[in-house]
C-alpha atoms as a PDB file:
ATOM      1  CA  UNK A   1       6.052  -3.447  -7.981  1.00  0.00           C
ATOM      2  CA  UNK A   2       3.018  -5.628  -7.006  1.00  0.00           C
ATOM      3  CA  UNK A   3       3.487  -7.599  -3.871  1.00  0.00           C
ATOM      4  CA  UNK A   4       0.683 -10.415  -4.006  1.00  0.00           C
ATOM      5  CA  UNK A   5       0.146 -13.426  -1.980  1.00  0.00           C
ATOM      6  CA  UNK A   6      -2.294 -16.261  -1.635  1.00  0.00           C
ATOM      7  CA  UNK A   7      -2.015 -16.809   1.904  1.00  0.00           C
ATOM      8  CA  UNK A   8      -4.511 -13.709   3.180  1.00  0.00           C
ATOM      9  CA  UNK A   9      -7.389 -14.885   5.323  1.00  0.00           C
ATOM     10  CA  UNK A  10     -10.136 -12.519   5.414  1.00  0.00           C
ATOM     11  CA  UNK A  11     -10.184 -12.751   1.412  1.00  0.00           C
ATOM     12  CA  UNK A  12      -8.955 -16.027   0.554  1.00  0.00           C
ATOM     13  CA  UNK A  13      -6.806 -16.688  -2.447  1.00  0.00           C
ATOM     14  CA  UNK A  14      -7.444 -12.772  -3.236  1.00  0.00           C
ATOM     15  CA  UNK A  15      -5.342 -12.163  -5.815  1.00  0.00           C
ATOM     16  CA  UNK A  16      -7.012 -14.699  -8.046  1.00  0.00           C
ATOM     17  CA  UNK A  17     -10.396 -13.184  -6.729  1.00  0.00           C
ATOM     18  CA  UNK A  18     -12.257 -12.316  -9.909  1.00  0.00           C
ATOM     19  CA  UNK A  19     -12.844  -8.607 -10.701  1.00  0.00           C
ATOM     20  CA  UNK A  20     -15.278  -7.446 -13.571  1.00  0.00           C
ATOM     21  CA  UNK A  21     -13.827 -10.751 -14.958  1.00  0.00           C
ATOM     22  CA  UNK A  22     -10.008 -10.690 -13.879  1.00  0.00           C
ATOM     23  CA  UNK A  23      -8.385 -11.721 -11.077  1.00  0.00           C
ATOM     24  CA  UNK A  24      -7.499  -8.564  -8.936  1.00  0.00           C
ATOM     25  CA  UNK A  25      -3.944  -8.971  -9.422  1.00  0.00           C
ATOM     26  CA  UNK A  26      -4.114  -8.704 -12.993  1.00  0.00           C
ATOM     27  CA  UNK A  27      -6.855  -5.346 -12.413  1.00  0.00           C
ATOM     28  CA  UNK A  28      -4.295  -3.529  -9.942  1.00  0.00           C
ATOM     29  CA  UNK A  29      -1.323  -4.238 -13.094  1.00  0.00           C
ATOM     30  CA  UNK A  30      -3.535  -2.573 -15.685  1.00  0.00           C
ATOM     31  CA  UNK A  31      -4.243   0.073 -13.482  1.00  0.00           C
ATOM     32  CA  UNK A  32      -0.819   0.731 -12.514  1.00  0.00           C
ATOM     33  CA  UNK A  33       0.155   0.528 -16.306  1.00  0.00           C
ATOM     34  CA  UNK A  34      -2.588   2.882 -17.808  1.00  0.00           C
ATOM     35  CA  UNK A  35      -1.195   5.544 -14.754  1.00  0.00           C
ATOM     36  CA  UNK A  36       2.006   5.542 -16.754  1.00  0.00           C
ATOM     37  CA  UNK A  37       3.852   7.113 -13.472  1.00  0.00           C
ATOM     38  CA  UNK A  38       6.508   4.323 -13.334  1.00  0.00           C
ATOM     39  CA  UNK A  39       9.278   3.204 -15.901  1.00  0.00           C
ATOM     40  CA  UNK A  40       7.894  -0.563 -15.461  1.00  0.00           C
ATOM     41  CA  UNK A  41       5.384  -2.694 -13.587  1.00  0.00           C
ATOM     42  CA  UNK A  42       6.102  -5.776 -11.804  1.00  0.00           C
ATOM     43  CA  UNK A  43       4.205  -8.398  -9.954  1.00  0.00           C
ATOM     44  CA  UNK A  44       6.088 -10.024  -7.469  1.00  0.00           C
ATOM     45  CA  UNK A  45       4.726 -13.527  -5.550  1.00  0.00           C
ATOM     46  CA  UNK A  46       4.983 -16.469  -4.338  1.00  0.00           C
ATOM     47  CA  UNK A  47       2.697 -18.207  -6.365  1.00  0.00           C
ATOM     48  CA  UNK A  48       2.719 -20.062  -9.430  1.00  0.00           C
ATOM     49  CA  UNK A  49      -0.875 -19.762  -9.986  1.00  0.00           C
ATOM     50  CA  UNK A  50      -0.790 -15.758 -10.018  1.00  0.00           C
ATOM     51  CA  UNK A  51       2.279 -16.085 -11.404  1.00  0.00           C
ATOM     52  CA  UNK A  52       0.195 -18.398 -14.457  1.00  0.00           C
ATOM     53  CA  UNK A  53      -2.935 -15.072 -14.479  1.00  0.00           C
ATOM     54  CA  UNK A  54      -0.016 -12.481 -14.755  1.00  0.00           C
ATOM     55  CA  UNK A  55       1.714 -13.974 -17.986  1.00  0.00           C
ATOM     56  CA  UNK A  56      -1.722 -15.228 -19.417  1.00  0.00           C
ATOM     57  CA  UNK A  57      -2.610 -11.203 -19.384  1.00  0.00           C
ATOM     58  CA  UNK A  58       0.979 -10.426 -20.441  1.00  0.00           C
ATOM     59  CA  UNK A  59       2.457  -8.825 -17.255  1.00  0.00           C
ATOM     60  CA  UNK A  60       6.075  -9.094 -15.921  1.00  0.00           C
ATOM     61  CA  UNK A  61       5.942 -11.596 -12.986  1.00  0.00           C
ATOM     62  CA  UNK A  62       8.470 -12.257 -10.505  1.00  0.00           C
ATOM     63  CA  UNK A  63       8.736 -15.991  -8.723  1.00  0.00           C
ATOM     64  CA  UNK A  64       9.862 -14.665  -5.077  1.00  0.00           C
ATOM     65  CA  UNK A  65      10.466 -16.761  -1.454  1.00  0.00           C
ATOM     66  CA  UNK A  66       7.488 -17.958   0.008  1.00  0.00           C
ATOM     67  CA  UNK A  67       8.669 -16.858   3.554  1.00  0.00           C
ATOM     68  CA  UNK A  68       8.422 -13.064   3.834  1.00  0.00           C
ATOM     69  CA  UNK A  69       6.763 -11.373   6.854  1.00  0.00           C
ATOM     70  CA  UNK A  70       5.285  -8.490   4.256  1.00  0.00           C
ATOM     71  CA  UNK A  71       5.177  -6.829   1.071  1.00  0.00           C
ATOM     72  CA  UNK A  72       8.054  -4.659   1.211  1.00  0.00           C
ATOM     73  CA  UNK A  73      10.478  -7.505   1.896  1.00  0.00           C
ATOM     74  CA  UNK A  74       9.031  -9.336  -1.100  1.00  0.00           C
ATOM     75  CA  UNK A  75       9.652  -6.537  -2.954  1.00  0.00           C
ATOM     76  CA  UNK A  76      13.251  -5.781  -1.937  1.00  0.00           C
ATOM     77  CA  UNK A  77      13.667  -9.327  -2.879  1.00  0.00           C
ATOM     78  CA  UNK A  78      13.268  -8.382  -6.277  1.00  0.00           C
ATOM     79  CA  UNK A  79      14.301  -4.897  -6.260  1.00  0.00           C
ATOM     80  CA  UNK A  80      17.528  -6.600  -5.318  1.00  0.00           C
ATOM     81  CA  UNK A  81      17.727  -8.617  -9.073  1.00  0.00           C
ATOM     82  CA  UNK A  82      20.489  -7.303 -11.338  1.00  0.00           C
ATOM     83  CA  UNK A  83      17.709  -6.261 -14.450  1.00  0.00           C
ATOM     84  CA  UNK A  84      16.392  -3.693 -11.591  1.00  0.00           C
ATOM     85  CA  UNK A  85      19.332  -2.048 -10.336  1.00  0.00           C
ATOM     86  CA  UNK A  86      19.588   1.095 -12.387  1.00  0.00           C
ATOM     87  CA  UNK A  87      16.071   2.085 -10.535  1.00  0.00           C
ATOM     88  CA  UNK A  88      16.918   4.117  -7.631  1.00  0.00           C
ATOM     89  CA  UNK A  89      13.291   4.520  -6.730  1.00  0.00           C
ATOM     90  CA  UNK A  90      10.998   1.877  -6.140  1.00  0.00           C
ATOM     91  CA  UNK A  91       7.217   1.898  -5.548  1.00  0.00           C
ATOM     92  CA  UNK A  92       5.238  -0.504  -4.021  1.00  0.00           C
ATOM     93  CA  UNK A  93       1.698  -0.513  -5.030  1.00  0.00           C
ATOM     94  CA  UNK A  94      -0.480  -3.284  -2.856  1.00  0.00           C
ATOM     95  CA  UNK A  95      -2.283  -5.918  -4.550  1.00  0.00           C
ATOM     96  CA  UNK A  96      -5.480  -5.377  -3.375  1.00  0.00           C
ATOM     97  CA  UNK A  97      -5.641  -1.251  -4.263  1.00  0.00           C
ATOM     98  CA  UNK A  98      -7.448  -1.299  -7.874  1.00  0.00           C
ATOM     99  CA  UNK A  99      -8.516   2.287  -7.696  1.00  0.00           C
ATOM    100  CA  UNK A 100      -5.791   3.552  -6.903  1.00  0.00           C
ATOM    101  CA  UNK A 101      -5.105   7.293  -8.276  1.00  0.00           C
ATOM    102  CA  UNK A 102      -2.260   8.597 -10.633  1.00  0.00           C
ATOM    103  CA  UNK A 103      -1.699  11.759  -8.385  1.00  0.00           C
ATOM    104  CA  UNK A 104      -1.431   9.505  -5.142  1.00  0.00           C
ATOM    105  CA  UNK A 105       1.712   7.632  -7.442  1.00  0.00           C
ATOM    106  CA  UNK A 106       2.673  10.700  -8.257  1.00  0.00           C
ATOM    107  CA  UNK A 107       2.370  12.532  -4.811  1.00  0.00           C
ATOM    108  CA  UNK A 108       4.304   9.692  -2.563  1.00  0.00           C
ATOM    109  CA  UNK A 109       7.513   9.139  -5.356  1.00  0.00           C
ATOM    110  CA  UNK A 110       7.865  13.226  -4.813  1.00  0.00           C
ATOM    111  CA  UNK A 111       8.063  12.663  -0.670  1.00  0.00           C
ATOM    112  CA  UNK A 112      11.415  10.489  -1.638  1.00  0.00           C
ATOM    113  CA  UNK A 113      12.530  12.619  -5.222  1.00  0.00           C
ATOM    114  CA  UNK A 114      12.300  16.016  -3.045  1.00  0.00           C
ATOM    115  CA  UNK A 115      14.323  14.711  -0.129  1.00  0.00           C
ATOM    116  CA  UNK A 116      11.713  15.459   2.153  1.00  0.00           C
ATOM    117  CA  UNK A 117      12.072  11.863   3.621  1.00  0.00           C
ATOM    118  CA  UNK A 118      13.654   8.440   1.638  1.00  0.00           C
ATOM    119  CA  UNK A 119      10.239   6.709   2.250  1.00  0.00           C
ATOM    120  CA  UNK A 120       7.180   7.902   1.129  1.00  0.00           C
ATOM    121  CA  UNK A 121       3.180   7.198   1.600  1.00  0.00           C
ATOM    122  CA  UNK A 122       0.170   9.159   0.958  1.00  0.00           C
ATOM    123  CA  UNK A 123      -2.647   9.727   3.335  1.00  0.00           C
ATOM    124  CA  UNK A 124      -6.383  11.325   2.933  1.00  0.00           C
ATOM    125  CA  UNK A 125      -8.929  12.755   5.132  1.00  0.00           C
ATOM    126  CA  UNK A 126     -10.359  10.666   7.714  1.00  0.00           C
ATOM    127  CA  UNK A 127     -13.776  10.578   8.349  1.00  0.00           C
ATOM    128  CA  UNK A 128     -15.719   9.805  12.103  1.00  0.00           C
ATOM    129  CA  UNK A 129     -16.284   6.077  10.712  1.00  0.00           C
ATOM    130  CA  UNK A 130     -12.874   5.240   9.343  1.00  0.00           C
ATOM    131  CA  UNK A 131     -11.496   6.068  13.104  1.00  0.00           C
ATOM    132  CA  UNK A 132     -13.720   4.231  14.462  1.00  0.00           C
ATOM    133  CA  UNK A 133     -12.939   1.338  12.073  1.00  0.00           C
ATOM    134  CA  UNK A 134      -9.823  -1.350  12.701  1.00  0.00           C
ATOM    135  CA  UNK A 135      -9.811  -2.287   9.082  1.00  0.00           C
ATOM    136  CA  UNK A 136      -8.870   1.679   8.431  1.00  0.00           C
ATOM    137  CA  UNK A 137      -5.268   2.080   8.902  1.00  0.00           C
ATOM    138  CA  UNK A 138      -5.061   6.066  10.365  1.00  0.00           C
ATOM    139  CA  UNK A 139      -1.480   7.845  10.796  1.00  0.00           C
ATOM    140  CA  UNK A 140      -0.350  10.866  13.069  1.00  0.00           C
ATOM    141  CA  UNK A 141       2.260  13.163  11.193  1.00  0.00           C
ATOM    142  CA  UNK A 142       4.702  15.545  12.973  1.00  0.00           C
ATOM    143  CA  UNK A 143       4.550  19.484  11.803  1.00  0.00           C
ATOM    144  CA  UNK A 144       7.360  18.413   9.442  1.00  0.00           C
ATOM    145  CA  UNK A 145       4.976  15.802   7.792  1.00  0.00           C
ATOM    146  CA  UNK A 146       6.494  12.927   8.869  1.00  0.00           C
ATOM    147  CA  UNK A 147       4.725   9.893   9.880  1.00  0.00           C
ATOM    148  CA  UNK A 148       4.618   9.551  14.024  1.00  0.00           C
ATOM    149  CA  UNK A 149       2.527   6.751  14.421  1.00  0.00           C
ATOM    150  CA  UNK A 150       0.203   4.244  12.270  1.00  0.00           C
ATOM    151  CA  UNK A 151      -2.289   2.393  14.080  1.00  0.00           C
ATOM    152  CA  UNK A 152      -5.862   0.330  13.446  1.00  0.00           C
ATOM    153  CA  UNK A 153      -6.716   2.053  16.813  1.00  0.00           C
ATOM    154  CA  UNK A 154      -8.766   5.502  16.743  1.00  0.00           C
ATOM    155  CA  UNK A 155      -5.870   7.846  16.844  1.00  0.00           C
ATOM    156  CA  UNK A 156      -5.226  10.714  18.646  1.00  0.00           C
ATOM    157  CA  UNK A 157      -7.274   9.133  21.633  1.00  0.00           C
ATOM    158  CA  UNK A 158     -10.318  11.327  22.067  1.00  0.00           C
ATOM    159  CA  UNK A 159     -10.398  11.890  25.239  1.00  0.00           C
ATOM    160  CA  UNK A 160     -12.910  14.853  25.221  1.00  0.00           C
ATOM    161  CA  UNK A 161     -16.202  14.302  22.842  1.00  0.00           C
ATOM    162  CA  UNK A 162     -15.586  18.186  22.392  1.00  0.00           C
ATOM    163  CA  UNK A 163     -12.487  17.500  20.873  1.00  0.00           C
ATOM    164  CA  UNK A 164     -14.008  15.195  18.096  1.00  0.00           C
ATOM    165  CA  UNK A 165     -13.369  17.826  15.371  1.00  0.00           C
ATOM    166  CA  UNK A 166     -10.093  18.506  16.409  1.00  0.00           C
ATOM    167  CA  UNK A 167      -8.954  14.424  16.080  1.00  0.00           C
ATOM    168  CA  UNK A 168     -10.512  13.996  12.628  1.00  0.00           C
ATOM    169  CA  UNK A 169      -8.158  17.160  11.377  1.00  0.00           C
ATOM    170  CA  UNK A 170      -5.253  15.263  12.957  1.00  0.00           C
ATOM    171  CA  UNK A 171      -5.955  11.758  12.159  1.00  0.00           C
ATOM    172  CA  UNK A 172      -5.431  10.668   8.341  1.00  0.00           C
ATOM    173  CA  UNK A 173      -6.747   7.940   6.834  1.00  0.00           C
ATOM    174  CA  UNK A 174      -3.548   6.062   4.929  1.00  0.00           C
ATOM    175  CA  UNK A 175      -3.646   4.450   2.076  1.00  0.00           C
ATOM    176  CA  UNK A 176      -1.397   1.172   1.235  1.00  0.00           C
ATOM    177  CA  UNK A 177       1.258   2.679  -1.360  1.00  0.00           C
ATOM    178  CA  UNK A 178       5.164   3.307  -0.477  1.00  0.00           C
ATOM    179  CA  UNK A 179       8.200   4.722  -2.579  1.00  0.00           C
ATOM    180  CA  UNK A 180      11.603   3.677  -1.615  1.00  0.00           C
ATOM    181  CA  UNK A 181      14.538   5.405  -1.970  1.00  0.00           C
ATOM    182  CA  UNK A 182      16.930   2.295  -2.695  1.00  0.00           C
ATOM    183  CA  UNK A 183      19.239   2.713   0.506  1.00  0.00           C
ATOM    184  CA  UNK A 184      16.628   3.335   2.535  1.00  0.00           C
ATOM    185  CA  UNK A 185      14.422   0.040   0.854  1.00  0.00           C
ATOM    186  CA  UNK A 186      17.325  -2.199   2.191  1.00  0.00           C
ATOM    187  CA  UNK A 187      17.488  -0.715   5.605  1.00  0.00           C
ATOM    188  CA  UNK A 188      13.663  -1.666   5.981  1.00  0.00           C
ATOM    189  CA  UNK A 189      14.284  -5.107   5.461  1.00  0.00           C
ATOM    190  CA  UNK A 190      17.181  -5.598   7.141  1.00  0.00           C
ATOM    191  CA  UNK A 191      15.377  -4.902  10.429  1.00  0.00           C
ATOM    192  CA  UNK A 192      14.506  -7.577  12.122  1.00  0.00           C
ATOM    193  CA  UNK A 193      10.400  -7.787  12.419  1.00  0.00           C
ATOM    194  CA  UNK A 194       9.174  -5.097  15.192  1.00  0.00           C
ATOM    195  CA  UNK A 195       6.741  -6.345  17.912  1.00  0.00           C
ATOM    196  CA  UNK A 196       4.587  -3.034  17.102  1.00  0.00           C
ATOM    197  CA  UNK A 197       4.816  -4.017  13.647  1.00  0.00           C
ATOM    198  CA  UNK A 198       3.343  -7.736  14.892  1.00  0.00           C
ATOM    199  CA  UNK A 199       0.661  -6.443  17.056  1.00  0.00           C
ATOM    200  CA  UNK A 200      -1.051  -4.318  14.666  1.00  0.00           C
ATOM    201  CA  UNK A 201       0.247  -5.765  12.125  1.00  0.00           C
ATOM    202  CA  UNK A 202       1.177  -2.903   9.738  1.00  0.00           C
ATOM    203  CA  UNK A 203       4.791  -3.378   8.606  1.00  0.00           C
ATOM    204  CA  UNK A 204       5.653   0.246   7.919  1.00  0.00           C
ATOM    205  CA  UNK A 205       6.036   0.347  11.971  1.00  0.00           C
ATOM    206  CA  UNK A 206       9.138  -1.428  11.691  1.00  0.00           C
ATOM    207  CA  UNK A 207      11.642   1.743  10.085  1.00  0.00           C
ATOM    208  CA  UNK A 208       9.381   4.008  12.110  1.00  0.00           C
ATOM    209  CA  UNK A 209      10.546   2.433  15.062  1.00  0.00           C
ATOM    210  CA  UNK A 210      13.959   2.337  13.384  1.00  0.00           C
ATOM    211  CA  UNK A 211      13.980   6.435  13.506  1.00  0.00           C
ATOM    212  CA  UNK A 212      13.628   5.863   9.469  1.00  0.00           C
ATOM    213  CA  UNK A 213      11.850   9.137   8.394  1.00  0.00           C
ATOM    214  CA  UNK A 214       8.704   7.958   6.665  1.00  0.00           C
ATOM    215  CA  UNK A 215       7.485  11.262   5.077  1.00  0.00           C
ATOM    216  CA  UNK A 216       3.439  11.656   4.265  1.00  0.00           C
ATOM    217  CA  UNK A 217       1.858  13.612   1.225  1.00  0.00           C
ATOM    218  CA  UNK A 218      -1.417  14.227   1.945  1.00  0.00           C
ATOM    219  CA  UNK A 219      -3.845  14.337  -0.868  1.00  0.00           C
ATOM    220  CA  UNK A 220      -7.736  15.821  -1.063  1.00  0.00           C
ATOM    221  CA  UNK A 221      -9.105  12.579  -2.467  1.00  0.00           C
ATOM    222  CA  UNK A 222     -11.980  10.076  -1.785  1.00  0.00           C
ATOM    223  CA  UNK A 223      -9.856   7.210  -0.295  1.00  0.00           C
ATOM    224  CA  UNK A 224     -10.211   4.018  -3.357  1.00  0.00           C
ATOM    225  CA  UNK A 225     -12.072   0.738  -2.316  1.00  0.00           C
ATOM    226  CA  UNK A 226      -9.483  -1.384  -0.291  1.00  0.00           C
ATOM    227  CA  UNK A 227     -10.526  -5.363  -0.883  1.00  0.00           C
ATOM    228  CA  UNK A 228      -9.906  -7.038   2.479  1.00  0.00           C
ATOM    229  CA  UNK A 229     -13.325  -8.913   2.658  1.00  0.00           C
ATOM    230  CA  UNK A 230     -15.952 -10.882   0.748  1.00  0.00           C
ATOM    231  CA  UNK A 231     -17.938  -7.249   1.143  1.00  0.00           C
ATOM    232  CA  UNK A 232     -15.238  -5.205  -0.324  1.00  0.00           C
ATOM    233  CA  UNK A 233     -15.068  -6.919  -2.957  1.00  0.00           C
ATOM    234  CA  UNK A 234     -18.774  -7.011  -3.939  1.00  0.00           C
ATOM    235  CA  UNK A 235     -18.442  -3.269  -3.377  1.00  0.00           C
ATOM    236  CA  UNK A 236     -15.318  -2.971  -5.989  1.00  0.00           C
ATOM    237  CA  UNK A 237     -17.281  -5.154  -8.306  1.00  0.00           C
ATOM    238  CA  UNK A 238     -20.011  -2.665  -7.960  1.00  0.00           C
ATOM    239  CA  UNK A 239     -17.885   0.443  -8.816  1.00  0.00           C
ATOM    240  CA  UNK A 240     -15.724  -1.317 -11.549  1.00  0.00           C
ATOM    241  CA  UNK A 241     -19.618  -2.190 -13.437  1.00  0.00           C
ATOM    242  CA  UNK A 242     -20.331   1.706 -12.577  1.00  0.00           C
ATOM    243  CA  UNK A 243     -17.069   3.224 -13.861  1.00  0.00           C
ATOM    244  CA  UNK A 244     -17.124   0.802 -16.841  1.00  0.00           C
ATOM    245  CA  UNK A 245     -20.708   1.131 -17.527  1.00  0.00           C
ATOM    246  CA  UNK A 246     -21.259   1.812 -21.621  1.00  0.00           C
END
């Protein structure tokens, strides 16, 4: 599933925001589509305007409650709908991750089809600049590969400049994908909204805090373009022309 909203405020109306030609909505569907790691794709919001761009390009949309504190509560909202029942994983790709990879699909549905953990997420290298950036969400994982923190925050703290090395190899860089096992999909969202989860605002604090295992499959990739801002999305534009050149 797609979660998409209109209400985001660094990129307004972003899921309508036009790239090469489509709104971004409709870009991250054909992307998930051509990946062809998932039985079906679904875009779920609370609009009736993306709701309008995902029929016009002949996606399945889902009308969905315009009060949800994230995307995975939108999304159990529909995973909850009788025609999606027999699925008894469910993956939530965000709206605004067009590049996203087939192995990084691939890689966070195993973390929940393995039993290593019934939530799943993917996470790459971090470089010196992604710490260092609070629109980079970075995650700490236990030996066991479970998540033990996410933050926006440079984390481990460095508290030795000698030690710099050391933090990048610990610190991942995580990208915005999850796989639910069913159970554990309804557990999330039956939590009430965590006040880690409000201050950083990063929803997948609230079944950490929970003691939900959230397990994390790393993967030796280039992270793909995240559109938060006006730049990011010049940038995407920029790679979409230069992957689709000829």
């Amino acid at each position: 599933m797609i979660p998409a909203r209109l209400g985001a405020t660094r990129l307004p109306r972003k899921p309508l925001r036009l790239l090469g030609g489509e709104p971004l909505v409709v870009r991250v569907w054909q992307r998930v589509m051509r990946l062809e790691v998932t039985e079906r794709c679904v875009i779920a919001t609370d609009s009736p305007e993306v709701s309008q761009a995902a029929a016009t390009a002949g996606a399945e949309c889902v009308l969905t409650s315009a009060h949800h504190p994230s995307g995975t509560d939108r999304v159990a909202e529909v995973a909850r709908l009788p025609q999606f029942q027999p699925y008894d994983i469910i993956v939530n790709i965000q709206g605004d991750e067009p590049f996203v990879s087939q192995s990084m699909v691939q890689r966070a549905v195993e973390v929940v089809a393995c039993g290593r953990a019934p939530l799943g997420t993917v996470a790459v290298a971090a470089t010196a600049e992604a710490l260092a950036d609070p629109h980079v969400v970075k995650v700490v994982c236990a030996d066991d590969g479970r998540a033990m923190y996410f933050s926006r925050g440079a984390i481990p703290y460095l508290r030795n400049a000698s030690d710099g090395e050391l933090a990048r190899r610990l610190a991942k860089q995580h990208i915005g994908l999850y796989a639910y096992a069913r159970e554990a999909l309804a557990a999330w969202v039956a939590l009430p909204e965590h006040p880690l989860e409000r201050v950083e605002r990063l929803e997948q604090l609230r079944p950490l805090a929970a003691g939900i295992p959230l397990g994390v499959a790393l993967v030796d990739e280039t992270p793909p373009i995240g559109i938060d801002t006006e730049d990011d999305l010049v940038r995407a534009n920029e790679r979409w022309s230069q992957l689709n050149a000829g």
